[in-house]
PDB file of N, CA and C in Angstrom:
ATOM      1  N   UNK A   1      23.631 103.212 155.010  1.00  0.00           N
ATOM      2  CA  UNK A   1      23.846 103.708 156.342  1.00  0.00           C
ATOM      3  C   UNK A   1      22.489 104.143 156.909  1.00  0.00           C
ATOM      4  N   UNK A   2      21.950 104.103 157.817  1.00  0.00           N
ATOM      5  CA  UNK A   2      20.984 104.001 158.433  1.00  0.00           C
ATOM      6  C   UNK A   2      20.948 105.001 159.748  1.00  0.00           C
ATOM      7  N   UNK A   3      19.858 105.445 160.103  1.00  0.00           N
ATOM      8  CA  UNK A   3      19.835 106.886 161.696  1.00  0.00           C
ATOM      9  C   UNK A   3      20.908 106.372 162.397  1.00  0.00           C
ATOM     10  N   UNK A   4      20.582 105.350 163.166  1.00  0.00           N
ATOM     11  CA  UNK A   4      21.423 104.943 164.361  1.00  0.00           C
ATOM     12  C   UNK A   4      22.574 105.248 163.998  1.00  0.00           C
ATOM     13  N   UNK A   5      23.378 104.968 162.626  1.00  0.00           N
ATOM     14  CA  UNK A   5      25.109 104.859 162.373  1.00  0.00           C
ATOM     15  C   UNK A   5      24.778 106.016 162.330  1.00  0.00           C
ATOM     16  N   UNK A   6      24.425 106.667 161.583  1.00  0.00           N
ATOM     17  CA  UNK A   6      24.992 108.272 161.400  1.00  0.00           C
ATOM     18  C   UNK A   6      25.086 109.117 162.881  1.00  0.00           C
ATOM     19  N   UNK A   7      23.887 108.622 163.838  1.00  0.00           N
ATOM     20  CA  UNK A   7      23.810 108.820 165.275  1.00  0.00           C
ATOM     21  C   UNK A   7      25.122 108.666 165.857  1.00  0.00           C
ATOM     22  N   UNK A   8      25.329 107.789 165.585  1.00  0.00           N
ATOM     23  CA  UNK A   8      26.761 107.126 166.517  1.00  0.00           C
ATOM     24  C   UNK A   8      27.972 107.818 165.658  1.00  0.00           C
ATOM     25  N   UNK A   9      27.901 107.545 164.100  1.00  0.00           N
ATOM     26  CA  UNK A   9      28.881 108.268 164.533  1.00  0.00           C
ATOM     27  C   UNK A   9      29.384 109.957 164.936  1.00  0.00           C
ATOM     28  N   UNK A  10      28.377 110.564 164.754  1.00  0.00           N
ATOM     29  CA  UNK A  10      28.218 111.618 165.568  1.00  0.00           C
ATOM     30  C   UNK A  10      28.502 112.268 167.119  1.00  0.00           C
ATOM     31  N   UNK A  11      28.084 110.850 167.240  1.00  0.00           N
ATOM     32  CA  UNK A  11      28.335 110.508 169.151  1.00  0.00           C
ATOM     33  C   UNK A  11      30.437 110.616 169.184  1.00  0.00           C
ATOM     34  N   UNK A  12      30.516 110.049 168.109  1.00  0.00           N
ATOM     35  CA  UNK A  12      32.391 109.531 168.102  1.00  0.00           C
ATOM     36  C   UNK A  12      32.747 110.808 167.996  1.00  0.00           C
ATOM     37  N   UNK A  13      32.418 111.385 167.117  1.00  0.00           N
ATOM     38  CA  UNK A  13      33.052 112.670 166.447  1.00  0.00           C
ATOM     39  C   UNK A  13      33.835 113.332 166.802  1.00  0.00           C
ATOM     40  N   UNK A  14      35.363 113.168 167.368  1.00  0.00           N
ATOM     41  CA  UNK A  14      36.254 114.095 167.659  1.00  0.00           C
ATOM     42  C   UNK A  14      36.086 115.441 167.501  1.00  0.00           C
ATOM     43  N   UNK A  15      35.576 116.204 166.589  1.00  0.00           N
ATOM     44  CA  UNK A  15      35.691 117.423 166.264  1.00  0.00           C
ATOM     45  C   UNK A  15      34.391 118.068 166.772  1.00  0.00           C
ATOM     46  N   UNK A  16      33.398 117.909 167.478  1.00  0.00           N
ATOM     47  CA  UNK A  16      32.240 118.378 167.888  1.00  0.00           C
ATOM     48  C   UNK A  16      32.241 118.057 169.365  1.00  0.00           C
ATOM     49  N   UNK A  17      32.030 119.539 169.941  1.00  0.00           N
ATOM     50  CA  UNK A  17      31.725 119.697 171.282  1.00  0.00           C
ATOM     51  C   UNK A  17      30.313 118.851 171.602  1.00  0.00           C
ATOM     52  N   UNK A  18      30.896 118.979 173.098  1.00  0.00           N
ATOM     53  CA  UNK A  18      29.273 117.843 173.691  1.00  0.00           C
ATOM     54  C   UNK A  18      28.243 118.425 173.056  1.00  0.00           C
ATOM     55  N   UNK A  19      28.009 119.890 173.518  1.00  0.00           N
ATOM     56  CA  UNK A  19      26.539 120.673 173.090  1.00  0.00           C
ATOM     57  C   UNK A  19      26.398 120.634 171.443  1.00  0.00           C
ATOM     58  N   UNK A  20      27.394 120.604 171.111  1.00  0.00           N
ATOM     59  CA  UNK A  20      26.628 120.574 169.469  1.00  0.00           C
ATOM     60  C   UNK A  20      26.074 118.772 169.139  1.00  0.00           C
ATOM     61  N   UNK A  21      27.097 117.619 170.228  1.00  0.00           N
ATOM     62  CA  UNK A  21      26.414 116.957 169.751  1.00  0.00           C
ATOM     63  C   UNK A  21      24.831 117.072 170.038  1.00  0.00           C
ATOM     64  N   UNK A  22      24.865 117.307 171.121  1.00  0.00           N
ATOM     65  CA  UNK A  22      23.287 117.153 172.206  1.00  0.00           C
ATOM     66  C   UNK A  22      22.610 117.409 170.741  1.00  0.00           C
ATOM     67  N   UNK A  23      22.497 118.974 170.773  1.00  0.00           N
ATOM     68  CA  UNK A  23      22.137 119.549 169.737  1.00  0.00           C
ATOM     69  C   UNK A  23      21.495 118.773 168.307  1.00  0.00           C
ATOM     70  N   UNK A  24      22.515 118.006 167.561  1.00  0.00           N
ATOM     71  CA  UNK A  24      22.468 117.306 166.646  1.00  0.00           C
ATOM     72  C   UNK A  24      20.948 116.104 166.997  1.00  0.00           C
ATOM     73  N   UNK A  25      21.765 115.343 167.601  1.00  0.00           N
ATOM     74  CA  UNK A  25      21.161 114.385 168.144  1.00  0.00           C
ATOM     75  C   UNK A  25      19.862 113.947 168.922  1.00  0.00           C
ATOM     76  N   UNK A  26      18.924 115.824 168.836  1.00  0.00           N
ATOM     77  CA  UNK A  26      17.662 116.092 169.941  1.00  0.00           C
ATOM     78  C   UNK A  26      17.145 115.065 169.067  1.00  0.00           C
ATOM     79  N   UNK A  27      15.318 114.712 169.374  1.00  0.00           N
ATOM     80  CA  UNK A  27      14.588 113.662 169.074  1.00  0.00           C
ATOM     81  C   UNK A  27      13.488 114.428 167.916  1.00  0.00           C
ATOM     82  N   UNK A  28      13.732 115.999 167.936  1.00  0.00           N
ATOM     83  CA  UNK A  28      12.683 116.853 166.838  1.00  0.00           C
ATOM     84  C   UNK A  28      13.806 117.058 165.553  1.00  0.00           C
ATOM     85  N   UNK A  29      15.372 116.739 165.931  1.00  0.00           N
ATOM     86  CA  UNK A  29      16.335 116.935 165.076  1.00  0.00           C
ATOM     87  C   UNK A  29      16.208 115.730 164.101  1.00  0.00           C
ATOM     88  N   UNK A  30      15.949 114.544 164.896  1.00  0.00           N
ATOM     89  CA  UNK A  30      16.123 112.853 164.111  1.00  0.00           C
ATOM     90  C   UNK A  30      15.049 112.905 163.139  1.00  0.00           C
ATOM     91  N   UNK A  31      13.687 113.859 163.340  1.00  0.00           N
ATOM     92  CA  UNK A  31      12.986 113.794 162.356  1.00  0.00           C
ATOM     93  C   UNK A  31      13.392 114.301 160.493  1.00  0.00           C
ATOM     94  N   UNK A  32      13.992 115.204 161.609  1.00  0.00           N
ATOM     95  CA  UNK A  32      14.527 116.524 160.373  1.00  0.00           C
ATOM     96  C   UNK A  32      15.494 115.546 159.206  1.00  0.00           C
ATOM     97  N   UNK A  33      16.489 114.428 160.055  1.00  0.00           N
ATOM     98  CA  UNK A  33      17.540 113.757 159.518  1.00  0.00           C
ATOM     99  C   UNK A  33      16.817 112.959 158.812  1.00  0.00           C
ATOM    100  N   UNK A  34      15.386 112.221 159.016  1.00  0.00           N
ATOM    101  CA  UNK A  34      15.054 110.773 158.785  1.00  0.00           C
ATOM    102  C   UNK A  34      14.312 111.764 157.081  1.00  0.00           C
ATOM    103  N   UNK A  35      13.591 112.486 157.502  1.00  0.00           N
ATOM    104  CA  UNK A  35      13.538 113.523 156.144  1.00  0.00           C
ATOM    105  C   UNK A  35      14.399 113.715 155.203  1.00  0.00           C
ATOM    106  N   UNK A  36      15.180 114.272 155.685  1.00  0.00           N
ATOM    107  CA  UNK A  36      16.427 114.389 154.698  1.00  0.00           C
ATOM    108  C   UNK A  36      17.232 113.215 153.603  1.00  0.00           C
ATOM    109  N   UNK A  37      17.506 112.203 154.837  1.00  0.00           N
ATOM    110  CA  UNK A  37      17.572 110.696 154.085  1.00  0.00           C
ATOM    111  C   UNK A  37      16.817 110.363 153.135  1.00  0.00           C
ATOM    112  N   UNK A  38      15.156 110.340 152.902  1.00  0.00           N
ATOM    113  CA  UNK A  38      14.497 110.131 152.031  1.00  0.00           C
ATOM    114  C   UNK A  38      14.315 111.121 151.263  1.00  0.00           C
ATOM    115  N   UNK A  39      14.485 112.255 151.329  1.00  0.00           N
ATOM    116  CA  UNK A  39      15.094 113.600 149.877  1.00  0.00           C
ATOM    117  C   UNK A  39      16.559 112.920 149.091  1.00  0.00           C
ATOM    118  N   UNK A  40      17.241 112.519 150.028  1.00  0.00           N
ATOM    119  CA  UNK A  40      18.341 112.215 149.133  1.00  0.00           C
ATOM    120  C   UNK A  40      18.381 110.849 148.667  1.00  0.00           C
ATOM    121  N   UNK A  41      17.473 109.920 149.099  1.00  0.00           N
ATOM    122  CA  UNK A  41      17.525 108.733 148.568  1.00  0.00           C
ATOM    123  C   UNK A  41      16.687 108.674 147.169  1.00  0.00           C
ATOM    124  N   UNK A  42      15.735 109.584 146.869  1.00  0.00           N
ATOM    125  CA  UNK A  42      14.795 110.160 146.116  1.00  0.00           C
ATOM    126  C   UNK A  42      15.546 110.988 144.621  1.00  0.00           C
ATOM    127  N   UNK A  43      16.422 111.638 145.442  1.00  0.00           N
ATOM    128  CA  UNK A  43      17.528 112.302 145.006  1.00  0.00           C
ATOM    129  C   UNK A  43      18.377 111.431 143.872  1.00  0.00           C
ATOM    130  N   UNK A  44      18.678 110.341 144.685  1.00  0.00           N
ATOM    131  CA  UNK A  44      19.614 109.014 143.586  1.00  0.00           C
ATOM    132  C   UNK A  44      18.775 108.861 143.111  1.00  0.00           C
ATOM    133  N   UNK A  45      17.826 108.498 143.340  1.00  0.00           N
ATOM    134  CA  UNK A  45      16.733 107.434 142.552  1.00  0.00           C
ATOM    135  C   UNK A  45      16.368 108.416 141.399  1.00  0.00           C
ATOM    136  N   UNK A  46      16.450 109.635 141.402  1.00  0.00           N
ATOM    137  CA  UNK A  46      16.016 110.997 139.770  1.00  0.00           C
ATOM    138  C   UNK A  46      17.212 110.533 139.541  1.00  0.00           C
ATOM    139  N   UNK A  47      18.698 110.634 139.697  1.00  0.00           N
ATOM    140  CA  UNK A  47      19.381 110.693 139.240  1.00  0.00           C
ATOM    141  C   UNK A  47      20.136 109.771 138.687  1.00  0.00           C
ATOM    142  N   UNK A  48      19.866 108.226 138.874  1.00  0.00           N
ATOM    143  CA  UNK A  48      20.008 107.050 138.606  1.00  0.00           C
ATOM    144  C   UNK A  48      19.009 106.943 137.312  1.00  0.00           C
ATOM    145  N   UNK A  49      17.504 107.305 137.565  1.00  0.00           N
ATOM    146  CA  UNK A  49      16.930 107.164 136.053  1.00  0.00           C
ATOM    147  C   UNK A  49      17.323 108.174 135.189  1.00  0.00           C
ATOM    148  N   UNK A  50      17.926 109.347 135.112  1.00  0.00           N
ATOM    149  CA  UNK A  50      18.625 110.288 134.320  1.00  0.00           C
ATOM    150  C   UNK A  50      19.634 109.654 133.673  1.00  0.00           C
ATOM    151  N   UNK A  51      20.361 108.954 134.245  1.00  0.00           N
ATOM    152  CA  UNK A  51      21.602 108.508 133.381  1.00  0.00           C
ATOM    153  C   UNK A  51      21.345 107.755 132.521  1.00  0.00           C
ATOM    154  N   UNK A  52      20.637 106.500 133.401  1.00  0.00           N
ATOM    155  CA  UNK A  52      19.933 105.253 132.581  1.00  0.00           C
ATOM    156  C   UNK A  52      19.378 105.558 131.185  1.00  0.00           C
ATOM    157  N   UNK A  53      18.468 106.685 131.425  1.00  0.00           N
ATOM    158  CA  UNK A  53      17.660 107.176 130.362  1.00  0.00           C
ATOM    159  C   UNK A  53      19.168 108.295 129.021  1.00  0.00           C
ATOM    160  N   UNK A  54      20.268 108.389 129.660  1.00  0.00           N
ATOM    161  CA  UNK A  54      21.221 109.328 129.047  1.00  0.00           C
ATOM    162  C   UNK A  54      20.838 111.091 128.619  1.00  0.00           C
ATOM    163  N   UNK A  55      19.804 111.208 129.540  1.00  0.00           N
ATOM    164  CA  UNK A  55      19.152 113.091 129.581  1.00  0.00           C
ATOM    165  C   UNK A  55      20.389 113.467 129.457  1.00  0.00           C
ATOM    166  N   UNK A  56      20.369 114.786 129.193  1.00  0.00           N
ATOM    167  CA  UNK A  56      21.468 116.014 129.688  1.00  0.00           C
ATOM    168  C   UNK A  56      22.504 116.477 130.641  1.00  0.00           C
ATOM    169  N   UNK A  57      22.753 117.163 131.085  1.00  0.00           N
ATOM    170  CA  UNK A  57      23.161 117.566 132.738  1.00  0.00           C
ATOM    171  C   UNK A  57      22.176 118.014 133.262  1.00  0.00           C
ATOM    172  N   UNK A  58      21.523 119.182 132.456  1.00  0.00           N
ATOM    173  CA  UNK A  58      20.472 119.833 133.358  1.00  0.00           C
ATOM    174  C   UNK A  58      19.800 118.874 133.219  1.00  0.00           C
ATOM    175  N   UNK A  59      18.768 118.147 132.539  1.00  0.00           N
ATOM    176  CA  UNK A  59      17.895 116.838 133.192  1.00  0.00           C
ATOM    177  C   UNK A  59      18.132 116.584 134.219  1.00  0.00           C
ATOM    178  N   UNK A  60      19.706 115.879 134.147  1.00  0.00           N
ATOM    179  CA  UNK A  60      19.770 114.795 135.494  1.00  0.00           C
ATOM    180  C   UNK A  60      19.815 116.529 136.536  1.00  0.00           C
ATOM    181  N   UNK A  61      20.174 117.277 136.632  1.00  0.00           N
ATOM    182  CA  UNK A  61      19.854 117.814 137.585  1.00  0.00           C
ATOM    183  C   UNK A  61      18.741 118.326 138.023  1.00  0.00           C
ATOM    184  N   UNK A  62      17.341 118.724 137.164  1.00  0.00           N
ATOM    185  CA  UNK A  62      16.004 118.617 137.656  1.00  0.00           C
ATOM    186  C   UNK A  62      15.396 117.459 138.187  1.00  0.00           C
ATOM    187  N   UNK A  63      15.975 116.304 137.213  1.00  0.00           N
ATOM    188  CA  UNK A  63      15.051 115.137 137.671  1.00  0.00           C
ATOM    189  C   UNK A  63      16.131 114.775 139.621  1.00  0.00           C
ATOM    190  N   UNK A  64      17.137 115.017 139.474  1.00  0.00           N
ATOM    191  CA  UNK A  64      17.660 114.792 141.109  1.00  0.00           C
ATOM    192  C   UNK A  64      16.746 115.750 141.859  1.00  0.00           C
ATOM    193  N   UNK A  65      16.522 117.309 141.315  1.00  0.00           N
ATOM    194  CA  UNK A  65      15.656 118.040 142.382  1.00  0.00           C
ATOM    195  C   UNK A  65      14.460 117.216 142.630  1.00  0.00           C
ATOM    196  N   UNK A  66      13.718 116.937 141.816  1.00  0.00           N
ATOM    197  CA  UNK A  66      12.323 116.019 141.760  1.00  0.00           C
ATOM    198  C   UNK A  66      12.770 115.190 142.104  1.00  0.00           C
ATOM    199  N   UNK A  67      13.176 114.383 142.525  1.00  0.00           N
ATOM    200  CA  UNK A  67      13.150 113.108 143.064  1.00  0.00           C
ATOM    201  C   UNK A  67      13.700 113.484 144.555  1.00  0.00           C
ATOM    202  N   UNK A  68      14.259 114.390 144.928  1.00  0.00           N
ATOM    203  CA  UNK A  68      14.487 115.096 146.163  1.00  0.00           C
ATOM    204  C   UNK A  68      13.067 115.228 147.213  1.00  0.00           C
ATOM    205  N   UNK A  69      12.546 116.249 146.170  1.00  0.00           N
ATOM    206  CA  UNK A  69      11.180 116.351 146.769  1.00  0.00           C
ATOM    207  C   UNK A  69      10.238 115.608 146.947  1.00  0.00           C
ATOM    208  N   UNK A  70      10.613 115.027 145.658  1.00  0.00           N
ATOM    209  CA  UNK A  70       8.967 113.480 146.052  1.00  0.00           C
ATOM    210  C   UNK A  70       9.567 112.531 147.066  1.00  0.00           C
ATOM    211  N   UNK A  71      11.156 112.714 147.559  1.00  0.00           N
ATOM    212  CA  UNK A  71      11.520 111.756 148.700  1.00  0.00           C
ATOM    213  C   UNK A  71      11.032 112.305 149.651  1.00  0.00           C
ATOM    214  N   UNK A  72      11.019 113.412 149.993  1.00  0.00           N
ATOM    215  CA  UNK A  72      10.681 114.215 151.256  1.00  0.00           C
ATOM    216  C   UNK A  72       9.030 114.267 151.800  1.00  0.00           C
ATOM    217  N   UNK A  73       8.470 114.640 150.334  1.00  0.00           N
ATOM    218  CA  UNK A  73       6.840 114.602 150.734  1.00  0.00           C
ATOM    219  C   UNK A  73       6.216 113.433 150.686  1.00  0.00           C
ATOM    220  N   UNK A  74       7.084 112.336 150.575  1.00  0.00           N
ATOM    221  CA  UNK A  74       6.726 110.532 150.303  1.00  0.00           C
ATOM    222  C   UNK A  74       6.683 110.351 151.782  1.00  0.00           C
ATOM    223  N   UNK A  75       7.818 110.978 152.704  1.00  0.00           N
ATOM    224  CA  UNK A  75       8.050 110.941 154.070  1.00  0.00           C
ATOM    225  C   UNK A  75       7.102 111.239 154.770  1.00  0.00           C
ATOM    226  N   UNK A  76       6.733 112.613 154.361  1.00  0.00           N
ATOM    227  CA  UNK A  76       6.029 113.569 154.974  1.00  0.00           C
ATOM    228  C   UNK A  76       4.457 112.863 154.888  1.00  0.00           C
ATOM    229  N   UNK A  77       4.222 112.248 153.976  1.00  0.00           N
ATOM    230  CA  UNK A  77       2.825 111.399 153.999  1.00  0.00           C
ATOM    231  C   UNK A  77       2.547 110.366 154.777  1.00  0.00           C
ATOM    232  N   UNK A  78       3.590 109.597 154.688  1.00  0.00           N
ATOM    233  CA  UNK A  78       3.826 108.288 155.350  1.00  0.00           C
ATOM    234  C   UNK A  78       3.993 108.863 156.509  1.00  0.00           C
ATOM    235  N   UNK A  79       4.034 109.543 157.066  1.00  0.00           N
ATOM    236  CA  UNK A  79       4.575 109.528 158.750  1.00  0.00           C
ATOM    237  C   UNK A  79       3.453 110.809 159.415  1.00  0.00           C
ATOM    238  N   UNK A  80       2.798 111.091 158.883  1.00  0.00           N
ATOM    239  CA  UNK A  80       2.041 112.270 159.213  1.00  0.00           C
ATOM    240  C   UNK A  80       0.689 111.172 159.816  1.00  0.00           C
ATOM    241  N   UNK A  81       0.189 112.062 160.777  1.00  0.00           N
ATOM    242  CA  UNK A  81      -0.858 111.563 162.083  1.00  0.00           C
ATOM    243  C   UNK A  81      -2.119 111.533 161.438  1.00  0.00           C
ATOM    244  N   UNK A  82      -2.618 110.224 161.539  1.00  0.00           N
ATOM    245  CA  UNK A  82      -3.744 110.379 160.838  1.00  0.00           C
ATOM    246  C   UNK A  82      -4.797 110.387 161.958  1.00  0.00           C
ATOM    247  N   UNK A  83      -6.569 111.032 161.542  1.00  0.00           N
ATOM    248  CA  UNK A  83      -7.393 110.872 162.059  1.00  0.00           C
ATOM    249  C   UNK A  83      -8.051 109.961 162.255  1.00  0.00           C
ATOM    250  N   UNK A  84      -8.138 108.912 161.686  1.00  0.00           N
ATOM    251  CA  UNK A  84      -8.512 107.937 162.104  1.00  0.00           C
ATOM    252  C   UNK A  84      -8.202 106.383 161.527  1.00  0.00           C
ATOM    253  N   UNK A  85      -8.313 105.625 162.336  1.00  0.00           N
ATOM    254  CA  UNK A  85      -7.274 103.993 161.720  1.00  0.00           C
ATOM    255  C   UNK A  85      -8.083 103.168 161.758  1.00  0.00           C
ATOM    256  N   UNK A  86      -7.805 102.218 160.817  1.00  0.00           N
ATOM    257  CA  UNK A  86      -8.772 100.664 160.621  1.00  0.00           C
ATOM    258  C   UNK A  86      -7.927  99.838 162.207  1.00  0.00           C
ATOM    259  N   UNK A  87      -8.987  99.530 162.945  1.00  0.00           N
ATOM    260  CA  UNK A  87      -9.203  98.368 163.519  1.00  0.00           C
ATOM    261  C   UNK A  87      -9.652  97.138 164.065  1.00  0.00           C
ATOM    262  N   UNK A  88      -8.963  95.888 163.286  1.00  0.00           N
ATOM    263  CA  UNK A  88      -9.111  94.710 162.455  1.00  0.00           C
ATOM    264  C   UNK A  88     -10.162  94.085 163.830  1.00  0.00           C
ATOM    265  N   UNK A  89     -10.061  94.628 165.275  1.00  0.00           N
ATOM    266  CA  UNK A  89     -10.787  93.771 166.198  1.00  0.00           C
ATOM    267  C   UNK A  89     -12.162  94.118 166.170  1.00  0.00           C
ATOM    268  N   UNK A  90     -12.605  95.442 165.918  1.00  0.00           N
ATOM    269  CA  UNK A  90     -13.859  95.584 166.342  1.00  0.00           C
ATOM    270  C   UNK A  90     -14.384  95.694 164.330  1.00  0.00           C
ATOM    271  N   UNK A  91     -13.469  95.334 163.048  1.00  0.00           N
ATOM    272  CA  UNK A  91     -13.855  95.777 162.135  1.00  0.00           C
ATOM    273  C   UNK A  91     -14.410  96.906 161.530  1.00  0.00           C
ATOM    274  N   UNK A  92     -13.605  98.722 161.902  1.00  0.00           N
ATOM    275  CA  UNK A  92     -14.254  99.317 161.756  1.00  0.00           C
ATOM    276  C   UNK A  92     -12.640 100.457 161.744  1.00  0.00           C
ATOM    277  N   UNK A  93     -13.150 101.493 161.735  1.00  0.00           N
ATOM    278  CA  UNK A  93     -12.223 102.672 161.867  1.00  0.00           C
ATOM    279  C   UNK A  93     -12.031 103.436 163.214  1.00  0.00           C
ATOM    280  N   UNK A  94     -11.388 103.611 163.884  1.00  0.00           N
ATOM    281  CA  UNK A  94     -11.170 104.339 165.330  1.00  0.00           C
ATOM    282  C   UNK A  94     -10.573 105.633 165.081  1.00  0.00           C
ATOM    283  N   UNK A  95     -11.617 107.053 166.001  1.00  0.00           N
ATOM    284  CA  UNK A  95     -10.903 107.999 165.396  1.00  0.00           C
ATOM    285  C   UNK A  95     -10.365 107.927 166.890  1.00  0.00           C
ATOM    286  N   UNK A  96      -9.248 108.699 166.334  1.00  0.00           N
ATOM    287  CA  UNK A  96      -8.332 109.252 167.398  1.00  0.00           C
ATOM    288  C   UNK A  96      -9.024 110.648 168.412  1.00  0.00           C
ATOM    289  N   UNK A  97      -9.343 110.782 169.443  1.00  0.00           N
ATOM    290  CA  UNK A  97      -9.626 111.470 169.918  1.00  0.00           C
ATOM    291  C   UNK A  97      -8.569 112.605 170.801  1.00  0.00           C
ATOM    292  N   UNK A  98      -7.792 112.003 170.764  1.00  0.00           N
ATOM    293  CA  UNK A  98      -6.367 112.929 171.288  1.00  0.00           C
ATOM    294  C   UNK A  98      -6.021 114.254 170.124  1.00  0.00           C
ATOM    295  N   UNK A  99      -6.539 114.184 169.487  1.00  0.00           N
ATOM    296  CA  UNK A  99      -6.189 115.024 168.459  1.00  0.00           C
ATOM    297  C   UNK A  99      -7.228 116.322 168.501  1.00  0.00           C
ATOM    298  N   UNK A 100      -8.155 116.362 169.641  1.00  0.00           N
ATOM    299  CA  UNK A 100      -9.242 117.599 169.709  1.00  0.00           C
ATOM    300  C   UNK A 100      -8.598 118.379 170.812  1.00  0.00           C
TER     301      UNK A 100
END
């Protein structure tokens, strides 16, 4: 399941007033969600090699916390503003100047 479905179905949601959808659905909220998705996909992925491997309970439940977090700060890397970018036309790095 992917932003948009979970978006929509949110949008359907019988049981949620307009304002909570608004709410849900702001554009600083979708970040928060797209985060979360990759904590919990991170999440399976500890807890999928826990079993595989046949750990404990508590294992599989540290290695799900850890794999929670390394989903989240995997996010948090990948999507964070960088200072400056390779560009392939002039062969060189461009800093961003919007950022002073």
């Amino acid at each position: 399941m992917n932003l948009e479905e979970v978006l929509s179905a949110i949008q359907s949601d019988a049981s949620l007033t307009s304002d909570q959808k608004n709410e849900i659905t702001k554009a600083e909220n979708r970040k928060k969600l797209e985060s979360l998705f990759s904590g919990v996909a991170g999440a399976g992925l500890g807890l999928a090699l826990a079993k595989y491997y046949k750990m404990s309970k508590t294992a599989q439940v540290m290695l799900a916390a850890l794999g929670f977090g390394a989903g989240t700060l995997l996010y948090k890397y990948m999507t964070r503003e960088r200072f400056a970018t390779y560009d392939a036309s002039i062969g060189t790095n461009r800093i961003d100047s919007r950022r002073f």
